[in-house]
C-alpha atoms as a PDB file:
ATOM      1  CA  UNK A   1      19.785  -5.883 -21.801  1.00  0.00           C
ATOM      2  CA  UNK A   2      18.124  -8.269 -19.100  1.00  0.00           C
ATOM      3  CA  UNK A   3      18.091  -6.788 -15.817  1.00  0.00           C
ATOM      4  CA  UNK A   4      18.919  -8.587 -12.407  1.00  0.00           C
ATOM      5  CA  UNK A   5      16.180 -10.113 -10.681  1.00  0.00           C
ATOM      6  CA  UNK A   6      16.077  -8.172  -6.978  1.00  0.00           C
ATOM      7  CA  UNK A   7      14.837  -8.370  -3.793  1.00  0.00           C
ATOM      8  CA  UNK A   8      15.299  -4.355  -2.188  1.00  0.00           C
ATOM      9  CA  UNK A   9      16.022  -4.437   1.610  1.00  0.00           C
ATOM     10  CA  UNK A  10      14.469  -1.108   2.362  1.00  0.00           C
ATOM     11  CA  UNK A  11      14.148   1.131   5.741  1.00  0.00           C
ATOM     12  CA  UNK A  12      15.648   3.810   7.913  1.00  0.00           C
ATOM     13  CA  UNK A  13      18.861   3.711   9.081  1.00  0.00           C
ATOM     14  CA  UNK A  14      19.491   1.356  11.751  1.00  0.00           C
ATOM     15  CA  UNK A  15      16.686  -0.474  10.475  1.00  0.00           C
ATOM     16  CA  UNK A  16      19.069  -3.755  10.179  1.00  0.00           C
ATOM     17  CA  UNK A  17      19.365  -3.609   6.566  1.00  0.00           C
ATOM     18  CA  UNK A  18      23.097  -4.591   6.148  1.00  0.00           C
ATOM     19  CA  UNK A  19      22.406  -7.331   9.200  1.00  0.00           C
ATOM     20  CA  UNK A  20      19.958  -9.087   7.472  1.00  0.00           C
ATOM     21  CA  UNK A  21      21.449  -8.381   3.688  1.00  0.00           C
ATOM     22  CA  UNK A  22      24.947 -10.178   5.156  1.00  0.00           C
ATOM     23  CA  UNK A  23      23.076 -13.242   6.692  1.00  0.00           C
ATOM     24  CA  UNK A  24      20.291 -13.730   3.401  1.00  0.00           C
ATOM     25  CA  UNK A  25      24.033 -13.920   1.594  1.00  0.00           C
ATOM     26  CA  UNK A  26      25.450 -16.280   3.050  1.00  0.00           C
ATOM     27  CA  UNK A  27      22.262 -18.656   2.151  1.00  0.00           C
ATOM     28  CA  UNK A  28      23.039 -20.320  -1.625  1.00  0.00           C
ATOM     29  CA  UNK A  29      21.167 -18.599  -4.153  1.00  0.00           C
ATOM     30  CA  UNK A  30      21.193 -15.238  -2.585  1.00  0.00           C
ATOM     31  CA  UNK A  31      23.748 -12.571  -3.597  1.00  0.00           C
ATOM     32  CA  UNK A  32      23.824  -9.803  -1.465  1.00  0.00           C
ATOM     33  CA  UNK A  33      24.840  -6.348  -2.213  1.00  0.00           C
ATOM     34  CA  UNK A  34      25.469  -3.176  -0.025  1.00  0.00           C
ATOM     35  CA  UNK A  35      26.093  -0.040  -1.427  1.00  0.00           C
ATOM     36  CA  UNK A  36      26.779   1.545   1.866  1.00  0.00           C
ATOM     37  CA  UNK A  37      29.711  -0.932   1.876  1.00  0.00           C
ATOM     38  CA  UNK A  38      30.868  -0.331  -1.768  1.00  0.00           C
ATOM     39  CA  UNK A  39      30.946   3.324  -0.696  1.00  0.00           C
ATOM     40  CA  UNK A  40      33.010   3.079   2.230  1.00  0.00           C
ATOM     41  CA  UNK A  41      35.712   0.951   0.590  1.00  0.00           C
ATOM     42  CA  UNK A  42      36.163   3.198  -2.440  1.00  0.00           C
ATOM     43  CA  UNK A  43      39.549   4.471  -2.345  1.00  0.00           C
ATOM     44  CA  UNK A  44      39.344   8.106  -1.064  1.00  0.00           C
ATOM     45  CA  UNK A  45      42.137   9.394  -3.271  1.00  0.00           C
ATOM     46  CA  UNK A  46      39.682   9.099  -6.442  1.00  0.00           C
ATOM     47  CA  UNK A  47      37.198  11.333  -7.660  1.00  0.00           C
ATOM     48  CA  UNK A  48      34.315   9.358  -6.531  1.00  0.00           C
ATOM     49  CA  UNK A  49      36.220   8.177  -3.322  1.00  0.00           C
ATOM     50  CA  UNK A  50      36.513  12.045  -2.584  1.00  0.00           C
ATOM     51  CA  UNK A  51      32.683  12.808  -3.725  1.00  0.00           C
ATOM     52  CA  UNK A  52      31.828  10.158  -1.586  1.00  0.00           C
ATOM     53  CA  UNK A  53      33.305  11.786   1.622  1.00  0.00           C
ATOM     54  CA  UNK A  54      32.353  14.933   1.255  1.00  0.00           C
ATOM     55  CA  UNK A  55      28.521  13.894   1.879  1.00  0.00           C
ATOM     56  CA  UNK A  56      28.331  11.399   3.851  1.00  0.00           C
ATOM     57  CA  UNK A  57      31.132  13.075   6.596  1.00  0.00           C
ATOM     58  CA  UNK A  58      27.633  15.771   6.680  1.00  0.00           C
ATOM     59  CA  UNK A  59      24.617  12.729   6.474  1.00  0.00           C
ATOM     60  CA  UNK A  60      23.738  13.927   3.229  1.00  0.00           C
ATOM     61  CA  UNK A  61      23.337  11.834  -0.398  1.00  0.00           C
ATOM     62  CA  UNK A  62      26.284  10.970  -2.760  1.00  0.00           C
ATOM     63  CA  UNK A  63      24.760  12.736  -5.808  1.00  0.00           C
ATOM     64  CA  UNK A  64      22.598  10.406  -7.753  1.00  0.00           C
ATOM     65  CA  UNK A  65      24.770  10.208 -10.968  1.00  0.00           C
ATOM     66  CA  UNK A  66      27.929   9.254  -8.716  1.00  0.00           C
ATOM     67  CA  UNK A  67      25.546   6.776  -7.250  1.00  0.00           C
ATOM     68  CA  UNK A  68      24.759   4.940 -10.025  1.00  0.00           C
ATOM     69  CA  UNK A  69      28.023   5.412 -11.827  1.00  0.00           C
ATOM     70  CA  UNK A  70      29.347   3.138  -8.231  1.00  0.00           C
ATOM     71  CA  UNK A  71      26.671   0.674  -8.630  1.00  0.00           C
ATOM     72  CA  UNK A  72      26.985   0.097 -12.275  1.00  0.00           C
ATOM     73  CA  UNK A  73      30.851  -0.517 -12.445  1.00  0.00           C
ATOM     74  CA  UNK A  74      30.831  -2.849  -9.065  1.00  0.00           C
ATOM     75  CA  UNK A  75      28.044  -5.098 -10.498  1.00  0.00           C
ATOM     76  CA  UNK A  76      29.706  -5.224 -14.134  1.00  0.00           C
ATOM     77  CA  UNK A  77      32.620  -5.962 -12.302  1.00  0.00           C
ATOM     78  CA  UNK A  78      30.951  -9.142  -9.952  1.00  0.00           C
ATOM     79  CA  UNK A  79      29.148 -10.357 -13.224  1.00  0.00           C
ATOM     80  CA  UNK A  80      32.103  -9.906 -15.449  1.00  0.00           C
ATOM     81  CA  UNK A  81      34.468 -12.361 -12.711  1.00  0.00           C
ATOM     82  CA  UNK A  82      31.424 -14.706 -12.304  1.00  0.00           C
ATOM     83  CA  UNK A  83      31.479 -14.066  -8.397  1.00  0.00           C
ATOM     84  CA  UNK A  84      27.756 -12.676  -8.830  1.00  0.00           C
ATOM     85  CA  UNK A  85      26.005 -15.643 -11.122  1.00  0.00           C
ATOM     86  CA  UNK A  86      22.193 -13.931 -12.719  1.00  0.00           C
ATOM     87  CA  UNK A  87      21.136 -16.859 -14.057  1.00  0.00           C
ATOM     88  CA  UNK A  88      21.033 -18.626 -10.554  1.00  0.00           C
ATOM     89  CA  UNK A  89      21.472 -15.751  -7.719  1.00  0.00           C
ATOM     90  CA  UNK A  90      18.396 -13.815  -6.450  1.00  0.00           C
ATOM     91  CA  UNK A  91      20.084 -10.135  -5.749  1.00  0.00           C
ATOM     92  CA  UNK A  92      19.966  -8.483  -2.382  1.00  0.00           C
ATOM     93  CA  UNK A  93      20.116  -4.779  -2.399  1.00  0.00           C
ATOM     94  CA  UNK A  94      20.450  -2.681   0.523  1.00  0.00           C
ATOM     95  CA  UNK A  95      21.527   1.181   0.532  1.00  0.00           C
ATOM     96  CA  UNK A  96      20.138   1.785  -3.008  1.00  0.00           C
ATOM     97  CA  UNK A  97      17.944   3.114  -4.471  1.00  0.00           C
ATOM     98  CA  UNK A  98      17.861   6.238  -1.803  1.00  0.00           C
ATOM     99  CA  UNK A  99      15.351   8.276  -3.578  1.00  0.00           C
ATOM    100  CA  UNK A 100      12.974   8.419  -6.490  1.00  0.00           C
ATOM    101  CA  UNK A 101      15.275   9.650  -9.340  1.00  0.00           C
ATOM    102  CA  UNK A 102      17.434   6.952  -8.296  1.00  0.00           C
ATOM    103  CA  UNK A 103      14.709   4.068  -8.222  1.00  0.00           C
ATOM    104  CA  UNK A 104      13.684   5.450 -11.592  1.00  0.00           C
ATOM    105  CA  UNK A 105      17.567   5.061 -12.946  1.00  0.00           C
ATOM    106  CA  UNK A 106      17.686   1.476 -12.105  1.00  0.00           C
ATOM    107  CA  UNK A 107      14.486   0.787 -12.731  1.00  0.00           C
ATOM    108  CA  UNK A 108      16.697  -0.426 -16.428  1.00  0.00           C
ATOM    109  CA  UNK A 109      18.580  -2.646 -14.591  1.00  0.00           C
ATOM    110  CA  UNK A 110      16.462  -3.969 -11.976  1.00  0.00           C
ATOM    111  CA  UNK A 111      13.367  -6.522 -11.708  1.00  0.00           C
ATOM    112  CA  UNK A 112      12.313  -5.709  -8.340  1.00  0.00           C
ATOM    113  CA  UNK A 113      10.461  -9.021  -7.212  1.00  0.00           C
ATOM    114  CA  UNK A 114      10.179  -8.315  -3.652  1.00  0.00           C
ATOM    115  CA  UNK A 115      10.832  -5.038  -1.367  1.00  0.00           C
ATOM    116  CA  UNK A 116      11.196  -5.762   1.747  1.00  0.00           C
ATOM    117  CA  UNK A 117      10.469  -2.641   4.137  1.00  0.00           C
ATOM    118  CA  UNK A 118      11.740  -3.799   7.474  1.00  0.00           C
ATOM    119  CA  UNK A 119       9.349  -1.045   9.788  1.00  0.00           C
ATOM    120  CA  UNK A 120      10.626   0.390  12.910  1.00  0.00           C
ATOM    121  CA  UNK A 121       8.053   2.113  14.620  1.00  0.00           C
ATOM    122  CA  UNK A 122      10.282   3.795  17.666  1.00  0.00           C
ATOM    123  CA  UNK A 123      12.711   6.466  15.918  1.00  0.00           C
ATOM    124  CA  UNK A 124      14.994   7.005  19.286  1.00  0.00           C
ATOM    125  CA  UNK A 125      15.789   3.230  19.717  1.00  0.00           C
ATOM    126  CA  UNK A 126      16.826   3.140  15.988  1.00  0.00           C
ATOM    127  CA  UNK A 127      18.994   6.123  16.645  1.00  0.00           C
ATOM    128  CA  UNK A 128      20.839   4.559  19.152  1.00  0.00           C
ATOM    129  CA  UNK A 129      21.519   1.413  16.821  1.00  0.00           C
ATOM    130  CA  UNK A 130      23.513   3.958  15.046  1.00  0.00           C
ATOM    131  CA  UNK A 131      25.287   5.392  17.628  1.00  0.00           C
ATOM    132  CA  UNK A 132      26.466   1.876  18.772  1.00  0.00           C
ATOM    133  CA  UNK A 133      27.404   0.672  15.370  1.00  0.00           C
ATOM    134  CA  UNK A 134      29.419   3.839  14.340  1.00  0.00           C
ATOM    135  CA  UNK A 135      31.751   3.001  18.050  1.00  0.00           C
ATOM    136  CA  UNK A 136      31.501  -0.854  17.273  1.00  0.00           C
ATOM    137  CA  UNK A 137      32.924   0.299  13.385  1.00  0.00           C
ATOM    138  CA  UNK A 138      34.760   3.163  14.599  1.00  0.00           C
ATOM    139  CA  UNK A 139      32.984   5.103  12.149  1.00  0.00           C
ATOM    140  CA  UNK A 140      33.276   8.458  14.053  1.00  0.00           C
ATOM    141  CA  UNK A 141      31.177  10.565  12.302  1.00  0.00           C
ATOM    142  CA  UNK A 142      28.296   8.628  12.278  1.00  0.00           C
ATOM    143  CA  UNK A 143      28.314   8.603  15.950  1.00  0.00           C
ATOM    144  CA  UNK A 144      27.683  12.495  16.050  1.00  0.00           C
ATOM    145  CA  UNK A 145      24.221  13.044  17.205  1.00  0.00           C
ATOM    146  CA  UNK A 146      23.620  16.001  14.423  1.00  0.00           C
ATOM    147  CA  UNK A 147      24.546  13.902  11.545  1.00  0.00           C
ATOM    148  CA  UNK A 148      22.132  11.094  12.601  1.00  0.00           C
ATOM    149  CA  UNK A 149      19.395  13.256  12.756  1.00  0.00           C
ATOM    150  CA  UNK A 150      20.061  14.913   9.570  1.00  0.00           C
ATOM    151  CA  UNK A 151      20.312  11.375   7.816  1.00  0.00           C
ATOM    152  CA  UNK A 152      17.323  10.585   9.454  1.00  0.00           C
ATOM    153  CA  UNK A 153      15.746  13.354   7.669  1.00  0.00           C
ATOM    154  CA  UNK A 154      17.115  12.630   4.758  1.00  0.00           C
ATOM    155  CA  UNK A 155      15.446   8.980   4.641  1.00  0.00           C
ATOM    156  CA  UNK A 156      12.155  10.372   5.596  1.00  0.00           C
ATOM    157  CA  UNK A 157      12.177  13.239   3.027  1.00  0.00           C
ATOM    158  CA  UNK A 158      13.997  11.882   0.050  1.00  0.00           C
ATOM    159  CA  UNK A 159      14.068   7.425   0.651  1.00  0.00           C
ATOM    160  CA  UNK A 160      10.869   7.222   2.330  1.00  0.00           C
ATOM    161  CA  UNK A 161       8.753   8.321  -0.854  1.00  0.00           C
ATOM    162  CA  UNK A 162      10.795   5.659  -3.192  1.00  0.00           C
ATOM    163  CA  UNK A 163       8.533   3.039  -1.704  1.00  0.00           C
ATOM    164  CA  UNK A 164       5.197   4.650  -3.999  1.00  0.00           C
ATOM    165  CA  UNK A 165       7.761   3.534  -7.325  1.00  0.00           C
ATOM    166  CA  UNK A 166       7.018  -0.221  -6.624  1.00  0.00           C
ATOM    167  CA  UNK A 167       3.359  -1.606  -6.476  1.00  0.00           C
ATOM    168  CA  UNK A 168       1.765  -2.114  -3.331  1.00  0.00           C
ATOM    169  CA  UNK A 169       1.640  -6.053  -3.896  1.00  0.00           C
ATOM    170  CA  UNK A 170       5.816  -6.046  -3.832  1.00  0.00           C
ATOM    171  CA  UNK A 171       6.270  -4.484  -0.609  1.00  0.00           C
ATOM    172  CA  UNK A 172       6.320  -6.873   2.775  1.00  0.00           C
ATOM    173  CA  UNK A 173       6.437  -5.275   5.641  1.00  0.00           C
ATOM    174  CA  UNK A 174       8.633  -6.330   8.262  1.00  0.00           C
ATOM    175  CA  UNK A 175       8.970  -5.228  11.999  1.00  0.00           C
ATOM    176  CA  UNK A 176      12.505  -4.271  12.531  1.00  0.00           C
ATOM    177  CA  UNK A 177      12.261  -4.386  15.763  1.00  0.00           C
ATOM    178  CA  UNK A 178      12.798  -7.682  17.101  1.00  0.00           C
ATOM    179  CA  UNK A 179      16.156 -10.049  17.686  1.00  0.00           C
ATOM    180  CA  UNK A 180      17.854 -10.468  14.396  1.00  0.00           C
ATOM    181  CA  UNK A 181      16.870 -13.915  14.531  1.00  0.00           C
ATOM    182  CA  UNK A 182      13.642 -13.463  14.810  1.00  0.00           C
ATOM    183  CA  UNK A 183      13.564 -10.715  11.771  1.00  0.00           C
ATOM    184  CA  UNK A 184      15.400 -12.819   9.456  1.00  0.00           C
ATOM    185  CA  UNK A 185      12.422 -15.775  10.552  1.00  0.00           C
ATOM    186  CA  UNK A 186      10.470 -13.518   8.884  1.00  0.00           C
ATOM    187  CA  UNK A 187      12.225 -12.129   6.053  1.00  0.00           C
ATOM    188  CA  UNK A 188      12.937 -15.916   4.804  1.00  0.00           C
ATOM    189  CA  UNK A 189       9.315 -16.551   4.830  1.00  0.00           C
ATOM    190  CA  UNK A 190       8.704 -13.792   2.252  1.00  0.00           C
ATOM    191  CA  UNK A 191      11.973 -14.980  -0.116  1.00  0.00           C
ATOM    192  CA  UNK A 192      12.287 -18.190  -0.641  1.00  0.00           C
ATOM    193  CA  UNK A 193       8.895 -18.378  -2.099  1.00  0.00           C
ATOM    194  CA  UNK A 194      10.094 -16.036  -4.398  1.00  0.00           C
ATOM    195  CA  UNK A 195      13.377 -17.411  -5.131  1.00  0.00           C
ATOM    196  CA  UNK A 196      11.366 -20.519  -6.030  1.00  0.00           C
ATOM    197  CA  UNK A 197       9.242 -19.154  -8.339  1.00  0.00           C
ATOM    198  CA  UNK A 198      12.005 -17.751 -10.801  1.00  0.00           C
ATOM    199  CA  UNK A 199      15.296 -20.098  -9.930  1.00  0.00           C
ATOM    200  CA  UNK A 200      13.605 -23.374  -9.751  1.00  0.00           C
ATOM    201  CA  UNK A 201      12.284 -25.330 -12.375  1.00  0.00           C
ATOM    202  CA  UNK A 202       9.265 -28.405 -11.061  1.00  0.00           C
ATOM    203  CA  UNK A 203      11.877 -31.175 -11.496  1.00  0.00           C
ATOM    204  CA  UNK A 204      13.833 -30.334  -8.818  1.00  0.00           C
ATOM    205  CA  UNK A 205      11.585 -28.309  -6.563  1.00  0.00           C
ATOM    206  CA  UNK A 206      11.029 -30.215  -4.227  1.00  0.00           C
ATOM    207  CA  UNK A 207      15.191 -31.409  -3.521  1.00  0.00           C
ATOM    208  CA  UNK A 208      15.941 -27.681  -3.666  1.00  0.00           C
ATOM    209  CA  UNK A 209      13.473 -26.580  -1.163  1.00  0.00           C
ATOM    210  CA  UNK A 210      14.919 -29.310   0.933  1.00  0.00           C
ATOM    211  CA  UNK A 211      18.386 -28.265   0.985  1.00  0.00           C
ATOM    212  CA  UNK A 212      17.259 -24.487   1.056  1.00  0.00           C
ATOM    213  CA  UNK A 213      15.578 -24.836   4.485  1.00  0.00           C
ATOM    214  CA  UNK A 214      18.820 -26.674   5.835  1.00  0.00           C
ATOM    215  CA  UNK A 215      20.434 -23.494   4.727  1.00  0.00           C
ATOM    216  CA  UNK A 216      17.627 -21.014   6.387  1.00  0.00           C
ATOM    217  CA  UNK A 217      17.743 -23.412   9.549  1.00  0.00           C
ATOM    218  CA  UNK A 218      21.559 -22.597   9.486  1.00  0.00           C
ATOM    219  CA  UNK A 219      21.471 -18.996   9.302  1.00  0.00           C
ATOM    220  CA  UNK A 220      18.731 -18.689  11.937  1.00  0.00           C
ATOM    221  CA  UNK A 221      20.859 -20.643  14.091  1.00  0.00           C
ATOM    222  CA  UNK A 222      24.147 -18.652  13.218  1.00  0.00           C
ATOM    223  CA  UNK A 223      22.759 -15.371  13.848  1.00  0.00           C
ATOM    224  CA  UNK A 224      21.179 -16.404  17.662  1.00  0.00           C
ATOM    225  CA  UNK A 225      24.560 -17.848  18.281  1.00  0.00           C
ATOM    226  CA  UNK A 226      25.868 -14.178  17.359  1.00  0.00           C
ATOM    227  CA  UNK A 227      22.885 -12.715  19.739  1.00  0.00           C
ATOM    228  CA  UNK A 228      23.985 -14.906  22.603  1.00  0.00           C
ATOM    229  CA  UNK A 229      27.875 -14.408  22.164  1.00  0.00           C
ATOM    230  CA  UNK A 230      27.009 -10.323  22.293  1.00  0.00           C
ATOM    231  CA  UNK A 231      24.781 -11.159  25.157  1.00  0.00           C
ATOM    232  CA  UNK A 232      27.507 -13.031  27.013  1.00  0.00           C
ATOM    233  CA  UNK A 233      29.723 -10.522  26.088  1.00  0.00           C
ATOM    234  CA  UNK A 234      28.192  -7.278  27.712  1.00  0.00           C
ATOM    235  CA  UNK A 235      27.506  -9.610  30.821  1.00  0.00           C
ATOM    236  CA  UNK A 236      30.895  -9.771  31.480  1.00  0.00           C
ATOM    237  CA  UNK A 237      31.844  -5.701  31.703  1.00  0.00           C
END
């Protein structure tokens, strides 16, 4: 079985993860998955809809078996209806793997190319990312402050340490920090060079790389347009 050439969006919650996974798939060539997203729009009368809840309504991990059970059927399904294409998408994961059982599970399925850990350095300011997103999403009990400690803990206890599965020459760090303009800047750098190297063939290299950087040029400017309309936004209450 070949397995799906990946690029891992890794870091704590409220790291921007899903931002930058929704922008880098909109960009041709990239297909970007979330299984955060997957997750929430399982239907809750199911078994794994139900499994689902009960952990994350406490910050805690869907069981790893449930995890991958999730993962597997969605991406058989995207392949199977040609909306994700292997043989010419790079794959954008965020959300997965969430800890070293699970990174070892995959590690069938997945050719991790790139991991990119996006860093953020101040722990309260990434706490309050949460806390806005889960009002902006009405996602209520994310916005409880004991949950988003305890998932906190539960990235730097059980996600952190999947980082030490990959060798040190695939993992980029990134400053999560910044605008998400400015992060994606940086995150582009680090994959289209890689994209390159296993989608492209030398005859059209060079026309390819064109037309990609329109597409990067495109997405940076989409995103500070979203900055500036949020901007002008909270200006005016």
């Amino acid at each position: 079985m070949s397995r799906y050439k990946t690029i891992l969006l890794f870091g704590a919650p409220g790291a921007g993860k899903g931002t930058q996974g929704k922008i880098l798939g909109n960009i041709p060539g990239f297909y970007h998955l979330s299984c955060g997203e997957v997750f929430r729009s399982l239907d809750m009368g199911t078994k794994l809809g139900r499994v689902f809840l009960e952990f994350s309504s406490k910050g805690l991990l869907v069981p790893d078996d449930a995890t991958i059970q999730m993962w597997h059927q969605n991406m058989h399904a995207r392949t199977v209806l040609a909306i994700y294409k292997p043989n010419v998408d790079l794959l954008v994961l965020d959300g997965i793997p969430r800890n070293v059982n699970q990174a070892k599970l995959l590690a069938k399925h997945l050719d991790v190319l790139k991991v990119i850990h996006l860093m953020c350095p101040d722990k309260e300011k990434m706490m309050e990312r949460l806390r806005r997103r889960a009002i902006k999403e009405n996602r209520a009990d994310d916005a409880k402050e004991d949950v988003i400690r305890r998932r906190w803990g539960v990235y730097e206890d059980e996600t952190f340490p999947v980082l030490e599965c990959y060798p040190k020459h695939l993992i980029a760090e990134v400053d999560a920090m910044g605008s998400p303009a400015e992060v994606l800047g940086k995150i582009l750098g680090i994959v289209v060079p890689v994209q390159n190297e296993h989608y492209l063939s030398p005859a059209n290299a060079d026309s390819a790389t064109d037309s990609r950087n329109v597409a990067c040029k495109t997405a940076v400017r989409a995103s500070s347009n979203g900055v500036k309309h949020t901007a002008k936004k909270a200006s005016r209450k």
